[in-house]
N, C-alpha and C. Protein backbone atom coordinates (compact mmCIF):
# COMPACT_ATOMS: atom_id res chain seq x y z
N UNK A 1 188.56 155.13 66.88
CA UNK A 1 189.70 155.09 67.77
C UNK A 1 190.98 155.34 66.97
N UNK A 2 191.98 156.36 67.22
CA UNK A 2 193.04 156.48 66.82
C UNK A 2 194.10 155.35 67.29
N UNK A 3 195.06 155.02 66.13
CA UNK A 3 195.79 154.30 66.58
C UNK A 3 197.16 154.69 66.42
N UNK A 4 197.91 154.67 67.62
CA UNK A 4 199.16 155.01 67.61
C UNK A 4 200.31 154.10 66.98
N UNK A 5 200.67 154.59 65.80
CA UNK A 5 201.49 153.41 64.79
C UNK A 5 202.87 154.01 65.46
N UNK A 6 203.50 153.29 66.39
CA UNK A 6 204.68 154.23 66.80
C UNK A 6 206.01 152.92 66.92
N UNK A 7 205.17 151.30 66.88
CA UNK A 7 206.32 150.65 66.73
C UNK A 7 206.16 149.47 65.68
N UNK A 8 206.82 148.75 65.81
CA UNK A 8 207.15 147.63 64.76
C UNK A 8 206.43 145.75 65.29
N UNK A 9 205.98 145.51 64.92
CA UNK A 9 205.49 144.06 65.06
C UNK A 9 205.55 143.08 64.21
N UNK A 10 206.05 141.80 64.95
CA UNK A 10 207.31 141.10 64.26
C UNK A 10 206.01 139.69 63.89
N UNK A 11 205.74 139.71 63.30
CA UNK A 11 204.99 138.77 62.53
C UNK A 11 205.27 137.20 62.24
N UNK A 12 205.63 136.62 62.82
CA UNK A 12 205.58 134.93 62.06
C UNK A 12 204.90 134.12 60.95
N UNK A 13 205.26 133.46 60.15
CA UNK A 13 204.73 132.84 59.25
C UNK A 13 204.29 131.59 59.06
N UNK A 14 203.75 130.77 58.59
CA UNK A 14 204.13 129.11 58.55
C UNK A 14 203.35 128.87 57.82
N UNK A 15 203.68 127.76 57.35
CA UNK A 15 202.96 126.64 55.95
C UNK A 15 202.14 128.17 54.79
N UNK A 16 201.83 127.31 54.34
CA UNK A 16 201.26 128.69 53.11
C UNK A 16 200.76 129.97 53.36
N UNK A 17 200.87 130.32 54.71
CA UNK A 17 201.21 131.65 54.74
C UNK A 17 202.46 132.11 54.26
N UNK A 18 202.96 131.43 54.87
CA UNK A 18 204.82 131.59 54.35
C UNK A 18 205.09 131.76 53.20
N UNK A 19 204.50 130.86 52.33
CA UNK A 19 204.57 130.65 50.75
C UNK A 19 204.41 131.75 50.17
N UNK A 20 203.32 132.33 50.66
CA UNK A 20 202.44 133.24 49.61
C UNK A 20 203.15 134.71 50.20
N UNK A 21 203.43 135.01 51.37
CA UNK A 21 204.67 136.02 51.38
C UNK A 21 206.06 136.08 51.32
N UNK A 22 205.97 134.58 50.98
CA UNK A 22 207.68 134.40 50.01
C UNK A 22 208.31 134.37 51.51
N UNK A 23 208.26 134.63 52.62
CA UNK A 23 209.18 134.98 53.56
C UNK A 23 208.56 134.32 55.13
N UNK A 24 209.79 133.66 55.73
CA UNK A 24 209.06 133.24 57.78
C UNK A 24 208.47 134.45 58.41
N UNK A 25 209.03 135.56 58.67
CA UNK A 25 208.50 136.67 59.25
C UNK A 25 208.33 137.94 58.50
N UNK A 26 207.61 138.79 58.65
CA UNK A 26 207.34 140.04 58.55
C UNK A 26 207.95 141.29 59.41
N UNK A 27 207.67 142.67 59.45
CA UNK A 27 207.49 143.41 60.61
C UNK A 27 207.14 144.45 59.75
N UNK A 28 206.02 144.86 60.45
CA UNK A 28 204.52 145.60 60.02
C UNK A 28 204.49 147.14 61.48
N UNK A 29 204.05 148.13 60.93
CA UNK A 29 203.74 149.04 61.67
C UNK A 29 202.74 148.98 62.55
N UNK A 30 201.86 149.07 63.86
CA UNK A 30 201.25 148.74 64.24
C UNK A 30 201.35 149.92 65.74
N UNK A 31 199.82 149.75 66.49
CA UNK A 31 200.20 150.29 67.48
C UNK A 31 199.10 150.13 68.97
N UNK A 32 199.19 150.90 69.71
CA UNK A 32 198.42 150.51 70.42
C UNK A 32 196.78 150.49 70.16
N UNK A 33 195.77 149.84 70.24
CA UNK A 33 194.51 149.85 69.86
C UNK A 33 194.42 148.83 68.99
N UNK A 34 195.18 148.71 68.15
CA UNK A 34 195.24 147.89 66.76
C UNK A 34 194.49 146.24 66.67
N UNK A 35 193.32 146.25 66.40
CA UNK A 35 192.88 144.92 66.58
C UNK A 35 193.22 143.64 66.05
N UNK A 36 193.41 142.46 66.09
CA UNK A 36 194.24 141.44 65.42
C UNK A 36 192.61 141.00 63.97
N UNK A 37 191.83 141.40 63.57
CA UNK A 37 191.25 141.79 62.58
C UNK A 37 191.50 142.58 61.79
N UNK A 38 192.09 144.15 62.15
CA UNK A 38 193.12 145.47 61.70
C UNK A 38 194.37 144.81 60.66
N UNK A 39 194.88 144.14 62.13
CA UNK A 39 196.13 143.69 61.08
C UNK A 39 196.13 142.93 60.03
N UNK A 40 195.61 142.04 60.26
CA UNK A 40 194.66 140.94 59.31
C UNK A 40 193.97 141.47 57.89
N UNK A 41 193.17 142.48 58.18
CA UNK A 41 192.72 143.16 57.00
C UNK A 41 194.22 144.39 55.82
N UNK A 42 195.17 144.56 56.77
CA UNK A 42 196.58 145.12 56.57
C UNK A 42 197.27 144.08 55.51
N UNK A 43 197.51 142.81 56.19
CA UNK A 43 198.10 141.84 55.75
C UNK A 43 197.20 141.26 54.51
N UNK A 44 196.27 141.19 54.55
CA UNK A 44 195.24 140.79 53.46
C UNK A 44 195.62 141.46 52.11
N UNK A 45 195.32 143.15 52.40
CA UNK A 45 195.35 144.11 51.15
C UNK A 45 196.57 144.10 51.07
N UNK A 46 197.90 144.10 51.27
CA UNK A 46 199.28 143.80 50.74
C UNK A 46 199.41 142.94 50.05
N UNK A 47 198.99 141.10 50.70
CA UNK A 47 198.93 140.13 50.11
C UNK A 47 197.58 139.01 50.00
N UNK A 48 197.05 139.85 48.96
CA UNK A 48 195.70 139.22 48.49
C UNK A 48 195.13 137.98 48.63
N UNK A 49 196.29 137.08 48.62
CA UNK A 49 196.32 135.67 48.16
C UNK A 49 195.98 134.94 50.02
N UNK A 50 196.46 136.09 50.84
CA UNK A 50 195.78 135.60 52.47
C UNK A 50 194.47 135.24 52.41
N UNK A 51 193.92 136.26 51.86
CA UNK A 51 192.34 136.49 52.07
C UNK A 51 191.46 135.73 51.13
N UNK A 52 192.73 134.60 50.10
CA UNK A 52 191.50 133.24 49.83
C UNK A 52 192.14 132.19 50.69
N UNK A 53 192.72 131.81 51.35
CA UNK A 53 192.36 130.89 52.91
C UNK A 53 191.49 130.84 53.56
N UNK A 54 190.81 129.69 53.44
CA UNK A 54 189.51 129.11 54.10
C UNK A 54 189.19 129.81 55.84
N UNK A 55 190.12 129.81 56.09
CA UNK A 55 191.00 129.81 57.98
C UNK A 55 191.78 130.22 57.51
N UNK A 56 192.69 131.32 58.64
CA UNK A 56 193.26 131.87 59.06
C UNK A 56 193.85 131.89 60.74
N UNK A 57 194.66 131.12 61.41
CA UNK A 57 194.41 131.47 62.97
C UNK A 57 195.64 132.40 63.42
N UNK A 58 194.91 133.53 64.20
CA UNK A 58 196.34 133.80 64.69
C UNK A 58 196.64 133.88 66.06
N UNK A 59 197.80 133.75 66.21
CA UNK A 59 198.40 133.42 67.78
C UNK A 59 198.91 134.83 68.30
N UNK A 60 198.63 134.81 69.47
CA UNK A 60 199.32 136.44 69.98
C UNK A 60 200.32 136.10 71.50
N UNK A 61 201.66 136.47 71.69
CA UNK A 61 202.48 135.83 72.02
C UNK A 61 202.07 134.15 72.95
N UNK A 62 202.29 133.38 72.13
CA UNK A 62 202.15 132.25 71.86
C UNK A 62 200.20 131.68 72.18
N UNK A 63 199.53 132.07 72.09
CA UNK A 63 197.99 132.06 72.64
C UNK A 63 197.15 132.18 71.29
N UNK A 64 195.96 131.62 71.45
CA UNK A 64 195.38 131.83 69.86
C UNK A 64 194.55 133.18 70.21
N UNK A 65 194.55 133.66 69.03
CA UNK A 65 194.03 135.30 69.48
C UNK A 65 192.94 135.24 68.62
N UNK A 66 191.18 135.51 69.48
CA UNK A 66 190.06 136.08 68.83
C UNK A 66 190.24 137.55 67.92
N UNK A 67 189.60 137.68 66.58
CA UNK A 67 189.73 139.14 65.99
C UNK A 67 189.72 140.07 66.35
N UNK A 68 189.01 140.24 67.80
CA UNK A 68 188.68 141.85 68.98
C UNK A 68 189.86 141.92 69.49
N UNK A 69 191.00 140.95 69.46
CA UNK A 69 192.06 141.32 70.52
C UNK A 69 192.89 142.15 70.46
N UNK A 70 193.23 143.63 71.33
CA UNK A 70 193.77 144.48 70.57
C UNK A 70 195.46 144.35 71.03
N UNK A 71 196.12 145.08 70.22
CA UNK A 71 197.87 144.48 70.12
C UNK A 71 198.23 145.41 70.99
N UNK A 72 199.35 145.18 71.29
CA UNK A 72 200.15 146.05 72.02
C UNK A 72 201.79 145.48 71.35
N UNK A 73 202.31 146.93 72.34
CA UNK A 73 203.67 147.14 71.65
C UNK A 73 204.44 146.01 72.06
N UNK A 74 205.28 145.15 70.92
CA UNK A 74 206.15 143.98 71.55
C UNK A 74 205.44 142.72 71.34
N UNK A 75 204.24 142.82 71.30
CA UNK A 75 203.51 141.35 71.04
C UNK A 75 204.13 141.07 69.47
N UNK A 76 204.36 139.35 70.30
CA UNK A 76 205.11 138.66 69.25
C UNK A 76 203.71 137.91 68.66
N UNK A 77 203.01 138.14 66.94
CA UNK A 77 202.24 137.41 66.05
C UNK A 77 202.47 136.56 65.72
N UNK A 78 202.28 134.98 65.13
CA UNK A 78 202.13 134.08 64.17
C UNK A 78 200.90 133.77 63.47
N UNK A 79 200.46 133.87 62.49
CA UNK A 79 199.48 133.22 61.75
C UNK A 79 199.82 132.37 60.88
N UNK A 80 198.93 131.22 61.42
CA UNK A 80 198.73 129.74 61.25
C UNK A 80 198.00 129.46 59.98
N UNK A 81 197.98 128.92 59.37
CA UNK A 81 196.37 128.29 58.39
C UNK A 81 196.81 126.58 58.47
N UNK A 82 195.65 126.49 58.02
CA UNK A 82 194.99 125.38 58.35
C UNK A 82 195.88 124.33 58.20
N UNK A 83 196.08 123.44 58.53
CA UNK A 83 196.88 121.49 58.61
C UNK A 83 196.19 120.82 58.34
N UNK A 84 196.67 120.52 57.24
CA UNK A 84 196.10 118.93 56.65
C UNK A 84 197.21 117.91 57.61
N UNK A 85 196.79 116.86 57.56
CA UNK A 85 197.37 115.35 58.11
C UNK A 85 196.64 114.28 57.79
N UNK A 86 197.20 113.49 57.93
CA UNK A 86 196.87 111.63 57.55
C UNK A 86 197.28 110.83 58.84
């Protein structure tokens, strides 16, 4: 499947995701088709240090999003990892 990289997707960050890209948000090329596994594997090979997190969850405008889910233009991302608490 071709994917049309024609806009921008605005990425959220939190707890050691954040850390490890130094930064709260992103914005990544992306397009229609684009599976939230796609991006994931995108975000991984940029920043290596994603892809040793146990978990990973990501949310697709505000909803937790399975890896098949494919993006569309304007969907607002966050990926989560994991919470510790006491």
């Amino acid at each position: 499947m071709l994917i049309d990289k024609c806009y921008m997707i605005n990425v959220a960050l939190f707890g050691i995701a954040r850390e490890i890209v130094g930064q709260s948000s992103l914005q990544v090329a992306g397009g229609e088709g684009q599976s939230v596994a796609e991006l994931l594997a995108e975000l991984q090979a940029q920043y290596p240090e994603l892809g040793r997190l146990r978990s990973l969850a990501v949310a697709v405008n505000n909803e937790y999003a399975s890896n098949d889910t494919l993006l569309r233009g304007h969907d607002d991302i966050a990926l989560i990892p994991p919470v510790s608490g006491g």
